[in-house]
C-alpha atoms as a PDB file:
ATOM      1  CA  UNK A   1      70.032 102.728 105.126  1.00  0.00           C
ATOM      2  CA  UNK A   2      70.886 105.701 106.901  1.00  0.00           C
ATOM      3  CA  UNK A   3      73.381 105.329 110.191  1.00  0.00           C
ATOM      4  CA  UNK A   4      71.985 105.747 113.297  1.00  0.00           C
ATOM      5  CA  UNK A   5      73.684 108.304 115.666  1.00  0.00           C
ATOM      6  CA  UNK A   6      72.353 107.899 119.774  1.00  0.00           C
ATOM      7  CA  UNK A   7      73.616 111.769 121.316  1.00  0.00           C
ATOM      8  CA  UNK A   8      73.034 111.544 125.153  1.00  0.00           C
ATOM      9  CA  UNK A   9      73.466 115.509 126.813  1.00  0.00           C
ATOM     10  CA  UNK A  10      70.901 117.249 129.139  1.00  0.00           C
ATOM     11  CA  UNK A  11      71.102 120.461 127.471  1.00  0.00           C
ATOM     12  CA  UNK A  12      68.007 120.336 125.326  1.00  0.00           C
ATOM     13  CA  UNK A  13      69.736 123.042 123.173  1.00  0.00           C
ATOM     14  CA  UNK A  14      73.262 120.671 122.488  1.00  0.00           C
ATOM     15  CA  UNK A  15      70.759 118.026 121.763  1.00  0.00           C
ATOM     16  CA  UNK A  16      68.397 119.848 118.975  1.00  0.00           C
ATOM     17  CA  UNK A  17      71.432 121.326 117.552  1.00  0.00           C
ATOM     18  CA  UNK A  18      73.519 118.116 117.210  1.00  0.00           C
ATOM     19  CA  UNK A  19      70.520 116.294 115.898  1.00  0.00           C
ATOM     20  CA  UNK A  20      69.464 118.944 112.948  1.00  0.00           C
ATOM     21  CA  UNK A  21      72.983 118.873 111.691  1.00  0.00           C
ATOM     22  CA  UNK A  22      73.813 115.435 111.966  1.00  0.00           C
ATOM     23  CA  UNK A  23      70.072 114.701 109.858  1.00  0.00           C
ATOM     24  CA  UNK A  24      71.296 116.920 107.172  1.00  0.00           C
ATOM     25  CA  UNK A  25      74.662 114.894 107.052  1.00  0.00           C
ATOM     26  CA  UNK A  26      72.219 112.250 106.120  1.00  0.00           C
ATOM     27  CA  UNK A  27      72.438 110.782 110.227  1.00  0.00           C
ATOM     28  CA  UNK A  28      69.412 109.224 111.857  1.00  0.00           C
ATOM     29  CA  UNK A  29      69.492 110.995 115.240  1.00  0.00           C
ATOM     30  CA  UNK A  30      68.120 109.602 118.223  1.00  0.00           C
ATOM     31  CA  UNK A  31      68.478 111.447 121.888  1.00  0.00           C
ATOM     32  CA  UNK A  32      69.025 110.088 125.260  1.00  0.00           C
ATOM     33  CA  UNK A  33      68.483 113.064 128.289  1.00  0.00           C
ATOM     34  CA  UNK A  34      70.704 111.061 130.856  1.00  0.00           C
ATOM     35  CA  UNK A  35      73.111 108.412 131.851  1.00  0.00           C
ATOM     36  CA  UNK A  36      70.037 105.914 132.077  1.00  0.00           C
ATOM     37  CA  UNK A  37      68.503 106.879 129.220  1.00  0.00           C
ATOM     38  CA  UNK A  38      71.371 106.321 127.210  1.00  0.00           C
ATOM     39  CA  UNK A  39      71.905 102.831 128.364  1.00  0.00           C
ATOM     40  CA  UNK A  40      68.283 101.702 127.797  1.00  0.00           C
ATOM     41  CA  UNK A  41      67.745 103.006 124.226  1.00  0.00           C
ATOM     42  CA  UNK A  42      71.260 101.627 123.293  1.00  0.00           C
ATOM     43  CA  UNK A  43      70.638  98.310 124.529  1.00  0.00           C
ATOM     44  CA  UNK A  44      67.114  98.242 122.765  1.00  0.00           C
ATOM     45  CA  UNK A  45      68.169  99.549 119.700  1.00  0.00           C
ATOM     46  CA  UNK A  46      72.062  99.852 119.068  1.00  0.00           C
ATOM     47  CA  UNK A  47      72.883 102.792 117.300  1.00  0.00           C
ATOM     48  CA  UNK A  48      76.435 102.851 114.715  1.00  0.00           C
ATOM     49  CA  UNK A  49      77.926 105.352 117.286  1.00  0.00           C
ATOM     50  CA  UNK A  50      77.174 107.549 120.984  1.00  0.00           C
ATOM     51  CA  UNK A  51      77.798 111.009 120.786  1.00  0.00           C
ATOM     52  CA  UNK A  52      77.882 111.196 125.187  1.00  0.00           C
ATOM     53  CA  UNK A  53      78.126 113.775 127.687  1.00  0.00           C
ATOM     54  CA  UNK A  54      80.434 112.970 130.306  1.00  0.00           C
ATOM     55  CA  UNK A  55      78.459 115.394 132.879  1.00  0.00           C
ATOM     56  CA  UNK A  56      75.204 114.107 133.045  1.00  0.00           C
ATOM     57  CA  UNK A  57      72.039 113.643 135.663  1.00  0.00           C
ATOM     58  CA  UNK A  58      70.988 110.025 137.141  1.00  0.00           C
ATOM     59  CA  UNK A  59      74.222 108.625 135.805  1.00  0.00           C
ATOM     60  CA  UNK A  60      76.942 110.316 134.712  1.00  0.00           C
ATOM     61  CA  UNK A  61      78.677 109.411 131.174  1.00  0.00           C
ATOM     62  CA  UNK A  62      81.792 108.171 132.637  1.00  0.00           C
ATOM     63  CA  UNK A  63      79.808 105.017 134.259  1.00  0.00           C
ATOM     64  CA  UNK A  64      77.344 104.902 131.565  1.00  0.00           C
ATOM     65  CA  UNK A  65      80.351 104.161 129.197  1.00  0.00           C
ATOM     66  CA  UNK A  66      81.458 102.078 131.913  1.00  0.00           C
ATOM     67  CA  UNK A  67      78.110 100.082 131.311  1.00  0.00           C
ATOM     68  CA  UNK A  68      78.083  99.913 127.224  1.00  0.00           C
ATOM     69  CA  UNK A  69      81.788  98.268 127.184  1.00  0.00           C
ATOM     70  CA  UNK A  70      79.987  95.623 129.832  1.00  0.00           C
ATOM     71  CA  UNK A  71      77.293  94.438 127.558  1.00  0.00           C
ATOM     72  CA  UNK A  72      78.085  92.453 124.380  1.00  0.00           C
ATOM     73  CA  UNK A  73      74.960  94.655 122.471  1.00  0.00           C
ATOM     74  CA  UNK A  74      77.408  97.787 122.646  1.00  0.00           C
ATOM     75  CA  UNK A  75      80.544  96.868 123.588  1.00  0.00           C
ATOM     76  CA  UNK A  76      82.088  97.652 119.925  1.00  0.00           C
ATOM     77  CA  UNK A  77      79.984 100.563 119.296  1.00  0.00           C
ATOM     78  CA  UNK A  78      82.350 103.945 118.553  1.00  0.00           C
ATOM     79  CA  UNK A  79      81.642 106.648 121.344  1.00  0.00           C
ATOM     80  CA  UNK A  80      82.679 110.045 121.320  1.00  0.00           C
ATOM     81  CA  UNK A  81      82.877 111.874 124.383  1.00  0.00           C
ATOM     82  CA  UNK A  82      81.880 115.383 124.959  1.00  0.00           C
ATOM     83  CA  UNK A  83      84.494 116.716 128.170  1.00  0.00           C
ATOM     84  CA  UNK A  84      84.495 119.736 129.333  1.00  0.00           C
ATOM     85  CA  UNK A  85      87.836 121.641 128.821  1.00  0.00           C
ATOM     86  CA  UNK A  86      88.907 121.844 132.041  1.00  0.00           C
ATOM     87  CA  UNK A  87      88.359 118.451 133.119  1.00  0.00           C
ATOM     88  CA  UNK A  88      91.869 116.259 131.648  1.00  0.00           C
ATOM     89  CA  UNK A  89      91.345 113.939 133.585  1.00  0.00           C
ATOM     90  CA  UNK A  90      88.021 112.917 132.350  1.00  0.00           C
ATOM     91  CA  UNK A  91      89.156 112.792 129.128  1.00  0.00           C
ATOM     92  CA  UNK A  92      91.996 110.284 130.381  1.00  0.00           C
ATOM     93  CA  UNK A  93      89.353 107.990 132.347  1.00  0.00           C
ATOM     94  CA  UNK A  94      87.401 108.378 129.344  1.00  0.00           C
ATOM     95  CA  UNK A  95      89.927 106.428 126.903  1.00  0.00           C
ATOM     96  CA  UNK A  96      91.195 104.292 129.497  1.00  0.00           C
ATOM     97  CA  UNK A  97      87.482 103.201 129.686  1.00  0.00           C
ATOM     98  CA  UNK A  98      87.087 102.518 126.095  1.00  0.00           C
ATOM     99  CA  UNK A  99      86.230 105.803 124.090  1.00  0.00           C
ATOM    100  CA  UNK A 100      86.894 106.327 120.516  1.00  0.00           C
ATOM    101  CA  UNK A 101      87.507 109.647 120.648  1.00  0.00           C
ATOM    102  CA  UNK A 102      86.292 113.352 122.514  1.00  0.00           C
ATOM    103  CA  UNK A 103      85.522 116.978 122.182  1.00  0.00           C
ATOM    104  CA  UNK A 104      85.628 119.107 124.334  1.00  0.00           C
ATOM    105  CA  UNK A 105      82.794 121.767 125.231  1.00  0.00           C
ATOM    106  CA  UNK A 106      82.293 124.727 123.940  1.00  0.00           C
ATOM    107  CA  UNK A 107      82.984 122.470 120.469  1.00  0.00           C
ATOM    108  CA  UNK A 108      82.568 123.240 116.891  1.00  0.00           C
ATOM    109  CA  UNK A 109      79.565 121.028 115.092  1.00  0.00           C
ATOM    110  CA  UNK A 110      81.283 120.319 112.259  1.00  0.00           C
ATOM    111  CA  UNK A 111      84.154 119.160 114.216  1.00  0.00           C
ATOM    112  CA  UNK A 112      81.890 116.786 115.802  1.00  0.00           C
ATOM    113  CA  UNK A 113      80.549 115.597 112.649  1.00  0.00           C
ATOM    114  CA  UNK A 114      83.859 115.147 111.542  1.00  0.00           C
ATOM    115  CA  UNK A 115      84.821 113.055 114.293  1.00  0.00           C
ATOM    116  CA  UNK A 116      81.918 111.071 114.454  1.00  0.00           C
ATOM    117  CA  UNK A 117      82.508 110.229 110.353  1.00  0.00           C
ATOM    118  CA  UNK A 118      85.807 109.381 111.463  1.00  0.00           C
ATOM    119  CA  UNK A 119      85.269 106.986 114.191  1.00  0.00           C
ATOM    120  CA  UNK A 120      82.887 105.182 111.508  1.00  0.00           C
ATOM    121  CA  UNK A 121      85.197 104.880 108.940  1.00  0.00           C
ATOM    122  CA  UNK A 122      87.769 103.370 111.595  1.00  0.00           C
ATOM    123  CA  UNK A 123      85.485 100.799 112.787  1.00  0.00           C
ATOM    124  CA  UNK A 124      83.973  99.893 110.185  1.00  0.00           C
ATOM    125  CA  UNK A 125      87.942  99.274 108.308  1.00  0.00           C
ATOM    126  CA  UNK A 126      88.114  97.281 111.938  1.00  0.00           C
ATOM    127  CA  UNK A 127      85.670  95.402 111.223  1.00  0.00           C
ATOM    128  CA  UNK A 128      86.627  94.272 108.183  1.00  0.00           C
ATOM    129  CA  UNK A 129      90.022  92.719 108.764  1.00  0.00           C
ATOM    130  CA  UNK A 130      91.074  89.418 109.618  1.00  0.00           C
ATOM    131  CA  UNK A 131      91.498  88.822 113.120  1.00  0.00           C
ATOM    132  CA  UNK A 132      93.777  85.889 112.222  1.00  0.00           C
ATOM    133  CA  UNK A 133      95.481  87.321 109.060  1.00  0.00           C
ATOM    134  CA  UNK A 134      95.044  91.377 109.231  1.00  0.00           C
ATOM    135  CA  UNK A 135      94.252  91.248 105.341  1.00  0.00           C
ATOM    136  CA  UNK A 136      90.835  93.077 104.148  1.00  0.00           C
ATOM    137  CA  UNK A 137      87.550  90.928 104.663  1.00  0.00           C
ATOM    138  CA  UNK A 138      84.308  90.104 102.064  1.00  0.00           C
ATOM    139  CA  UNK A 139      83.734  94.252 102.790  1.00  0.00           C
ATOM    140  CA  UNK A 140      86.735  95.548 101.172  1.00  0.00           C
ATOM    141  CA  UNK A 141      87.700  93.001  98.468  1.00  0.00           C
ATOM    142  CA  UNK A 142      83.952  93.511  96.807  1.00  0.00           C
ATOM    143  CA  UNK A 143      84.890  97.255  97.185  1.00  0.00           C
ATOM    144  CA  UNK A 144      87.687  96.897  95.585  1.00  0.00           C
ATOM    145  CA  UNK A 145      86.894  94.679  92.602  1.00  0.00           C
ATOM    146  CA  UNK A 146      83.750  96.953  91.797  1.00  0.00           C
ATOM    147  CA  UNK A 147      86.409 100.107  91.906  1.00  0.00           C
ATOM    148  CA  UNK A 148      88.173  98.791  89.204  1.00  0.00           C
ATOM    149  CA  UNK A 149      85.511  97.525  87.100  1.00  0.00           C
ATOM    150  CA  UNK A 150      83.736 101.179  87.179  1.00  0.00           C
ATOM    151  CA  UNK A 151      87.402 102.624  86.012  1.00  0.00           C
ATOM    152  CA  UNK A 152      87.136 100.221  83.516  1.00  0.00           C
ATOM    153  CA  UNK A 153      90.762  99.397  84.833  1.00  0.00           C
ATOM    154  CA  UNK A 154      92.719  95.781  83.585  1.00  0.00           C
ATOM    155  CA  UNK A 155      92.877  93.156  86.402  1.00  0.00           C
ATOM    156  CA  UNK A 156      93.282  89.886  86.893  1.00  0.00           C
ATOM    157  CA  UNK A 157      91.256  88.244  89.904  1.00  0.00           C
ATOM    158  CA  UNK A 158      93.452  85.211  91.947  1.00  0.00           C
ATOM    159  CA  UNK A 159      91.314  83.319  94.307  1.00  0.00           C
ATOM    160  CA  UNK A 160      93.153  80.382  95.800  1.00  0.00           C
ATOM    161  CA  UNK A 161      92.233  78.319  98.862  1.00  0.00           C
ATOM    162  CA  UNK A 162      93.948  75.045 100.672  1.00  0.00           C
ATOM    163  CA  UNK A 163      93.365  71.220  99.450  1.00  0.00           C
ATOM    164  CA  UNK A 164      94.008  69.052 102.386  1.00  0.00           C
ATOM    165  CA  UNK A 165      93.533  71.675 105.185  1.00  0.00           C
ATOM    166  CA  UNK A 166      90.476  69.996 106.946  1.00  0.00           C
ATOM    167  CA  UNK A 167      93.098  67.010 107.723  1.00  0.00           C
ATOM    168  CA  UNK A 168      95.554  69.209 108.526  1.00  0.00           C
ATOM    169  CA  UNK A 169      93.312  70.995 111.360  1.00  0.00           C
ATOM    170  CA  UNK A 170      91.872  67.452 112.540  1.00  0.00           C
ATOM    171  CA  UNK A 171      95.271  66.048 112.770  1.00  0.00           C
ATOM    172  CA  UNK A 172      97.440  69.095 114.399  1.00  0.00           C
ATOM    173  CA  UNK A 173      94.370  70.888 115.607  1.00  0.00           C
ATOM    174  CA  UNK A 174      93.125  74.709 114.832  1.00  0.00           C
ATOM    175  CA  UNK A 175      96.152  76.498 116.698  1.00  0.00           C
ATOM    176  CA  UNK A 176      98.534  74.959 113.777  1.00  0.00           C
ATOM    177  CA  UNK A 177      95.686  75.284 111.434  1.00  0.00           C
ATOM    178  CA  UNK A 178      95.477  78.949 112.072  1.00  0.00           C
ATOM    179  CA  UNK A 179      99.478  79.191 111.117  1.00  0.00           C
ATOM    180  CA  UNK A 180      98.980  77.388 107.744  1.00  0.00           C
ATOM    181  CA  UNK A 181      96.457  80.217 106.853  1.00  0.00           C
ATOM    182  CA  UNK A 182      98.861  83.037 108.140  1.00  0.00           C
ATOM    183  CA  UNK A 183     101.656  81.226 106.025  1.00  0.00           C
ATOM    184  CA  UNK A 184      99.270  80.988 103.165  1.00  0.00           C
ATOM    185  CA  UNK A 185      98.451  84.587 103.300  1.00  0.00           C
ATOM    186  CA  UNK A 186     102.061  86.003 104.021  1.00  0.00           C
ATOM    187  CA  UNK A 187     103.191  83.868 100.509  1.00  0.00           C
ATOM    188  CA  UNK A 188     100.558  85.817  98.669  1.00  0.00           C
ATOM    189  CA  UNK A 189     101.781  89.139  99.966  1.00  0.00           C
ATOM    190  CA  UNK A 190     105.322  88.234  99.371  1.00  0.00           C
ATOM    191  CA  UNK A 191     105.123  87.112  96.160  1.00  0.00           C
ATOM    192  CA  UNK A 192     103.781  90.279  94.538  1.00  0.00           C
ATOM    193  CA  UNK A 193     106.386  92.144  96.636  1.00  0.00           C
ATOM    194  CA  UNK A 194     109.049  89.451  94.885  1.00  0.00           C
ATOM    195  CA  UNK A 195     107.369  90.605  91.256  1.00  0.00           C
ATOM    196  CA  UNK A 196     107.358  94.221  92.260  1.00  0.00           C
ATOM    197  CA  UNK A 197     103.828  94.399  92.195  1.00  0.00           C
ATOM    198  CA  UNK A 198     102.829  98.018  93.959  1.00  0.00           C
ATOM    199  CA  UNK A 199      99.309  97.745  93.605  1.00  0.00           C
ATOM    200  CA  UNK A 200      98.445  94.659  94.517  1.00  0.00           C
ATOM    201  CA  UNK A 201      95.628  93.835  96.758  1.00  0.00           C
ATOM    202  CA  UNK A 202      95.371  90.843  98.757  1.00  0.00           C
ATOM    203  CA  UNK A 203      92.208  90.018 100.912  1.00  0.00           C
ATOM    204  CA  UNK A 204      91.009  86.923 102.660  1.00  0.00           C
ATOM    205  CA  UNK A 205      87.710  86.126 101.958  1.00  0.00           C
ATOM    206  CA  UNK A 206      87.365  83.726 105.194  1.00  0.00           C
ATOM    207  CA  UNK A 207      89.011  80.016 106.275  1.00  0.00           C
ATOM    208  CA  UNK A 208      91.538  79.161 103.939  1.00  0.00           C
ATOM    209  CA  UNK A 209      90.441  81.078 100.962  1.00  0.00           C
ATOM    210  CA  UNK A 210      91.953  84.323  99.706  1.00  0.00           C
ATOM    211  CA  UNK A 211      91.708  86.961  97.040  1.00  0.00           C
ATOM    212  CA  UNK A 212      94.790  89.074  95.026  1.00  0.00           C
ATOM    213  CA  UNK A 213      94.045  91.625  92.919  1.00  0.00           C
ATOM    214  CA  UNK A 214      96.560  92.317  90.112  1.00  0.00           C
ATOM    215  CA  UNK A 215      97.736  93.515  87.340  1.00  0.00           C
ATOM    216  CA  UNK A 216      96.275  90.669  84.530  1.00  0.00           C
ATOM    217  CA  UNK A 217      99.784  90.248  82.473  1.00  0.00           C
ATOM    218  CA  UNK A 218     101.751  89.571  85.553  1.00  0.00           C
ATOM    219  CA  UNK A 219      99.544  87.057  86.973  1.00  0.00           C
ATOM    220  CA  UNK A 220     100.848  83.912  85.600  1.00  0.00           C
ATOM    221  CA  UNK A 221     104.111  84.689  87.054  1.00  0.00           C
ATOM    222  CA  UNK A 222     102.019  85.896  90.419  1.00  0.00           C
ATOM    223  CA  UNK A 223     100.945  82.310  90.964  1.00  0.00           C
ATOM    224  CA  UNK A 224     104.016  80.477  90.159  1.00  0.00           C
ATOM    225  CA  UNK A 225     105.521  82.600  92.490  1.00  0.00           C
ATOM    226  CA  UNK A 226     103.238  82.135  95.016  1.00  0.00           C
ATOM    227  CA  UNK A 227     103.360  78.090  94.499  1.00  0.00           C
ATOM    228  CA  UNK A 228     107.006  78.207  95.051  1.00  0.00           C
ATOM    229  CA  UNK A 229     106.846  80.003  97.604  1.00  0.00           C
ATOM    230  CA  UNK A 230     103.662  77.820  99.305  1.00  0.00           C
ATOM    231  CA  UNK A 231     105.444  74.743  98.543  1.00  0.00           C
ATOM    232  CA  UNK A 232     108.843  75.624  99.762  1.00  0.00           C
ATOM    233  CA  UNK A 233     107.318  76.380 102.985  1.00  0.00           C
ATOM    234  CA  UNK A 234     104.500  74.101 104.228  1.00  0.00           C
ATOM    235  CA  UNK A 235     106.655  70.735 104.985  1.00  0.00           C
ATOM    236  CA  UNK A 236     108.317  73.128 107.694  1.00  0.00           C
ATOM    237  CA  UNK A 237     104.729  73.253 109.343  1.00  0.00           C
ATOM    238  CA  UNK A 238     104.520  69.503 109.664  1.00  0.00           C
ATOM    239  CA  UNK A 239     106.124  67.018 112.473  1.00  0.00           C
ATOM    240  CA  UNK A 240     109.422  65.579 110.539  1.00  0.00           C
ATOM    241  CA  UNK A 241     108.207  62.219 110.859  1.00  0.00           C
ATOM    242  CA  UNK A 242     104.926  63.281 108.685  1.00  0.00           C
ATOM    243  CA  UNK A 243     106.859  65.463 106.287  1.00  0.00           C
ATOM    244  CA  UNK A 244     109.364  63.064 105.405  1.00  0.00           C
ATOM    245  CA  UNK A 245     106.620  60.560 104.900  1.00  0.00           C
ATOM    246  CA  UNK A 246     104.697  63.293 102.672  1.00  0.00           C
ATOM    247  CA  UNK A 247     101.360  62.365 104.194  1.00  0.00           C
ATOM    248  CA  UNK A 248      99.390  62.233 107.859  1.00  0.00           C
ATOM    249  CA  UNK A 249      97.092  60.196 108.805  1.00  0.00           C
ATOM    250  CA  UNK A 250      93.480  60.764 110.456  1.00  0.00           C
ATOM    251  CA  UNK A 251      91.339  58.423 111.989  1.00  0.00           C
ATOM    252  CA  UNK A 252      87.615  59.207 110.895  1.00  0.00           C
ATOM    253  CA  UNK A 253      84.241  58.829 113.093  1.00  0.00           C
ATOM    254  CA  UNK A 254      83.779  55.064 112.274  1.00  0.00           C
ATOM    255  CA  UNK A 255      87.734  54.157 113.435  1.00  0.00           C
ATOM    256  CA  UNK A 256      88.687  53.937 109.532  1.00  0.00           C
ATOM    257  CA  UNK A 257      92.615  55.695 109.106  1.00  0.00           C
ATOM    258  CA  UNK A 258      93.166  57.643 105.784  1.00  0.00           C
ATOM    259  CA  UNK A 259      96.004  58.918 104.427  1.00  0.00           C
ATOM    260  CA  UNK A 260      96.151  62.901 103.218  1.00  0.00           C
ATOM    261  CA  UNK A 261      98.647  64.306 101.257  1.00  0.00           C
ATOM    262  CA  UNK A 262     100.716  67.099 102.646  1.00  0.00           C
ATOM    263  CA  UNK A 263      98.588  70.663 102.042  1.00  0.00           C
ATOM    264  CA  UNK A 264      98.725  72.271  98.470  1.00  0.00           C
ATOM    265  CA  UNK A 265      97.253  75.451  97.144  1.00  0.00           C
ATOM    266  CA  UNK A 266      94.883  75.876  94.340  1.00  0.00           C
ATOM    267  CA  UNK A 267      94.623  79.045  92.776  1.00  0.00           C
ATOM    268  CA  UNK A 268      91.825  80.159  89.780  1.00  0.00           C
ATOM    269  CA  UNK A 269      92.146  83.358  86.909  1.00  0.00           C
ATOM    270  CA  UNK A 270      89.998  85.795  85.895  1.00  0.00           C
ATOM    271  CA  UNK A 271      91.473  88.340  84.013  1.00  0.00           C
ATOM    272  CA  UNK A 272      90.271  90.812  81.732  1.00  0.00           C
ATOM    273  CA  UNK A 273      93.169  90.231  79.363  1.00  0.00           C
ATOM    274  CA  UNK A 274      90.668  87.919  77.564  1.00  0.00           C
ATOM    275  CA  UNK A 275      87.125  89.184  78.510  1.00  0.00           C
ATOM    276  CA  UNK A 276      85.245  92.065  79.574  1.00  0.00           C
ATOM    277  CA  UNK A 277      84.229  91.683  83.421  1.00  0.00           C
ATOM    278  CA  UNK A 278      81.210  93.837  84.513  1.00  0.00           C
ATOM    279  CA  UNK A 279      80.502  92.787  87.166  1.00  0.00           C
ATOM    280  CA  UNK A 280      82.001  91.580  90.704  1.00  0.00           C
ATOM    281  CA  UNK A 281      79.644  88.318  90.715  1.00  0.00           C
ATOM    282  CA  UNK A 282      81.078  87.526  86.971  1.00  0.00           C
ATOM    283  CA  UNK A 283      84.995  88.153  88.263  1.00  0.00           C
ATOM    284  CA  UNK A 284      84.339  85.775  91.388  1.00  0.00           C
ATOM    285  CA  UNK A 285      82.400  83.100  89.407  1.00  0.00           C
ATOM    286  CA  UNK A 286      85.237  82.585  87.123  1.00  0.00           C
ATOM    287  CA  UNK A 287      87.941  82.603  89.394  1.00  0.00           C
ATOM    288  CA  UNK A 288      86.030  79.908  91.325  1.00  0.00           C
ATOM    289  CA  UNK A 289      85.451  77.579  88.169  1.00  0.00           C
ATOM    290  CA  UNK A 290      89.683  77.754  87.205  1.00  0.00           C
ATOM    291  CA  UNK A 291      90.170  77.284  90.826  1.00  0.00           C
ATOM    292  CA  UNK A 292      87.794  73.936  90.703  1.00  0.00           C
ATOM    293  CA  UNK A 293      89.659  72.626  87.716  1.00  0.00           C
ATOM    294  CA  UNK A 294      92.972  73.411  89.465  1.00  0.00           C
ATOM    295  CA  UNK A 295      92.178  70.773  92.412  1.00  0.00           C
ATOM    296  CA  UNK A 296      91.905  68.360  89.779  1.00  0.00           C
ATOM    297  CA  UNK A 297      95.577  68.546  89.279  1.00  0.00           C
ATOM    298  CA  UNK A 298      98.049  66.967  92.349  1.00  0.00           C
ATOM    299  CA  UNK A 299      99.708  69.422  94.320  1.00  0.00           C
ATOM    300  CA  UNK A 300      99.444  72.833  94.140  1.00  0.00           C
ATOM    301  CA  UNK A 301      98.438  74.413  90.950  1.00  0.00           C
ATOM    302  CA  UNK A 302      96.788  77.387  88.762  1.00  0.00           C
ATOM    303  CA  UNK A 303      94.642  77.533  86.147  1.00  0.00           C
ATOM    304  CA  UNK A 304      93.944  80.953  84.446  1.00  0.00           C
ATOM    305  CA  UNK A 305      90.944  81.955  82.696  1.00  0.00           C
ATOM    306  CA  UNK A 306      91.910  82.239  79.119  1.00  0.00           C
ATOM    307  CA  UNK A 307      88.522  82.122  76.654  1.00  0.00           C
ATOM    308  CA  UNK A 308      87.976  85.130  75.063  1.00  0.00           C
ATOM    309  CA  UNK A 309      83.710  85.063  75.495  1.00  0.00           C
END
């Protein structure tokens, strides 16, 4: 589906020139004549970025960008703001109210395009990322596993996730929750730094569940690494009382108290040491069924992939 570009300008000429060139950069164009236009077609149909005039009839584009931060509908769309040169101080408010980026007037249309394709790419990398971890989201890890199976490059696919972390969460509550899965997430990072690993690839799928891409005949030594490194770490996130007792207790809906063992990471293989991987779904089916018959072990634990069909 093609992205949708909303250019708001009164010039009728800016606007049929912006709009043929950004259709045959494969852009859907549509064109707003005003502050208030803009506004209204945004809001009914939010476009992937706002090519806007900052001079402007009805409502100029300084308040109408004023307006699209406001409303949740457009308040992360990328805008680019068209200034005119000898107006710096526009293109000051303009940032300091929320633009992406500007050009100024008379501008270049491939510069615009440019910066427009820009803006895209930096939102939608943005987007992507973990608010709570900053490691690539769903987006970039499925990019990045189908990159390397149309090189036909050797990896080795590591998805591990917590056992115990729901109690954790209940017991401490989210806030301490939230720095388990940072932990989590800096041990994967820092183990393939420990191994030397330069091409690594760590991503974090969502909750407590991650991805590492890797090279497949370092990854046994990947996930011991990262299992010392998980292990030597956790107890330091628990009360002393709990982590010299090596459990916590939670107190379910009916008033029943259960003990939970301290928090342990499973981790699953896929590798293409073994077996051809074609496809992403294949790679991230495996890696789930090694990481199911890891929890069946106590503690922390791997189990790598290693039939050959």
């Amino acid at each position: 589906m093609s992205e949708l570009v909303l250019v708001a300008d009164d010039d009728p000429d800016i606007l049929s020139v912006v709009q043929v060139n950004f259709e045959l950069e494969g852009f859907e164009v549509e064109t707003a004549v005003d502050g208030e236009d803009v506004l209204q077609k945004a809001t009914a149909n939010p476009p992937n970025a706002i090519v806007l005039d900052i001079m402007m009839p009805r409502m100029d584009g300084l308040t109408a960008l004023h307006r699209l931060r406001s409303q949740a509908s457009t308040a992360n769309v990328p805008i680019v703001l068209l200034t005119a040169r000898g107006l710096p101080e526009d293109r000051v408010r303009g940032l300091e109210l929320g633009a992406d980026d500007y050009i100024t007037k008379p501008f270049d249309i491939n510069e615009l395009v440019a910066r427009v394709k820009s803006v895209l790419r930096r939102t939608q990398a943005a987007r992507d990322l973990s608010p709570l971890t900053g490691l690539p989201g769903n987006f970039k890890i499925t990019g990045e596993i189908e990159e390397r199976i149309a090189d036909r490059s050797e990896f080795a696919l590591v998805h591990g996730d917590l056992d115990n972390f729901k109690a954790y969460n209940d017991h401490y509550g989210f806030m301490r929750g939230d720095e388990v899965i940072r932990f989590c997430a800096r041990c994967f990072g820092e183990a393939a730094e420990a191994l030397g690993i330069t091409d690594a690839f760590v991503g974090h799928i969502g909750g407590d569940d991650f991805v590492t891409l890797i090279p497949p005949g370092i990854s046994e030594a990947f996930c011991k690494e990262v299992i010392e490194r998980f292990d030597d770490g956790i107890l330091d996130l628990y009360d002393t009382a709990d982590a010299l007792r090596g459990y916590i207790e939670v107190i379910d809906r009916r008033g029943e108290r259960f003990a939970f063992p301290v928090v342990s990471l499973s981790m699953g293989v896929a590798s293409t040491d073994m077996r051809e991987i074609t496809t992403q779904w294949e790679a991230s089916a495996i890696a789930v069924e090694m990481k199911e018959f890891a929890k069946k072990q106590t503690g922390s634990a791997y189990r790598i992939d290693r039939r050959t069909g």
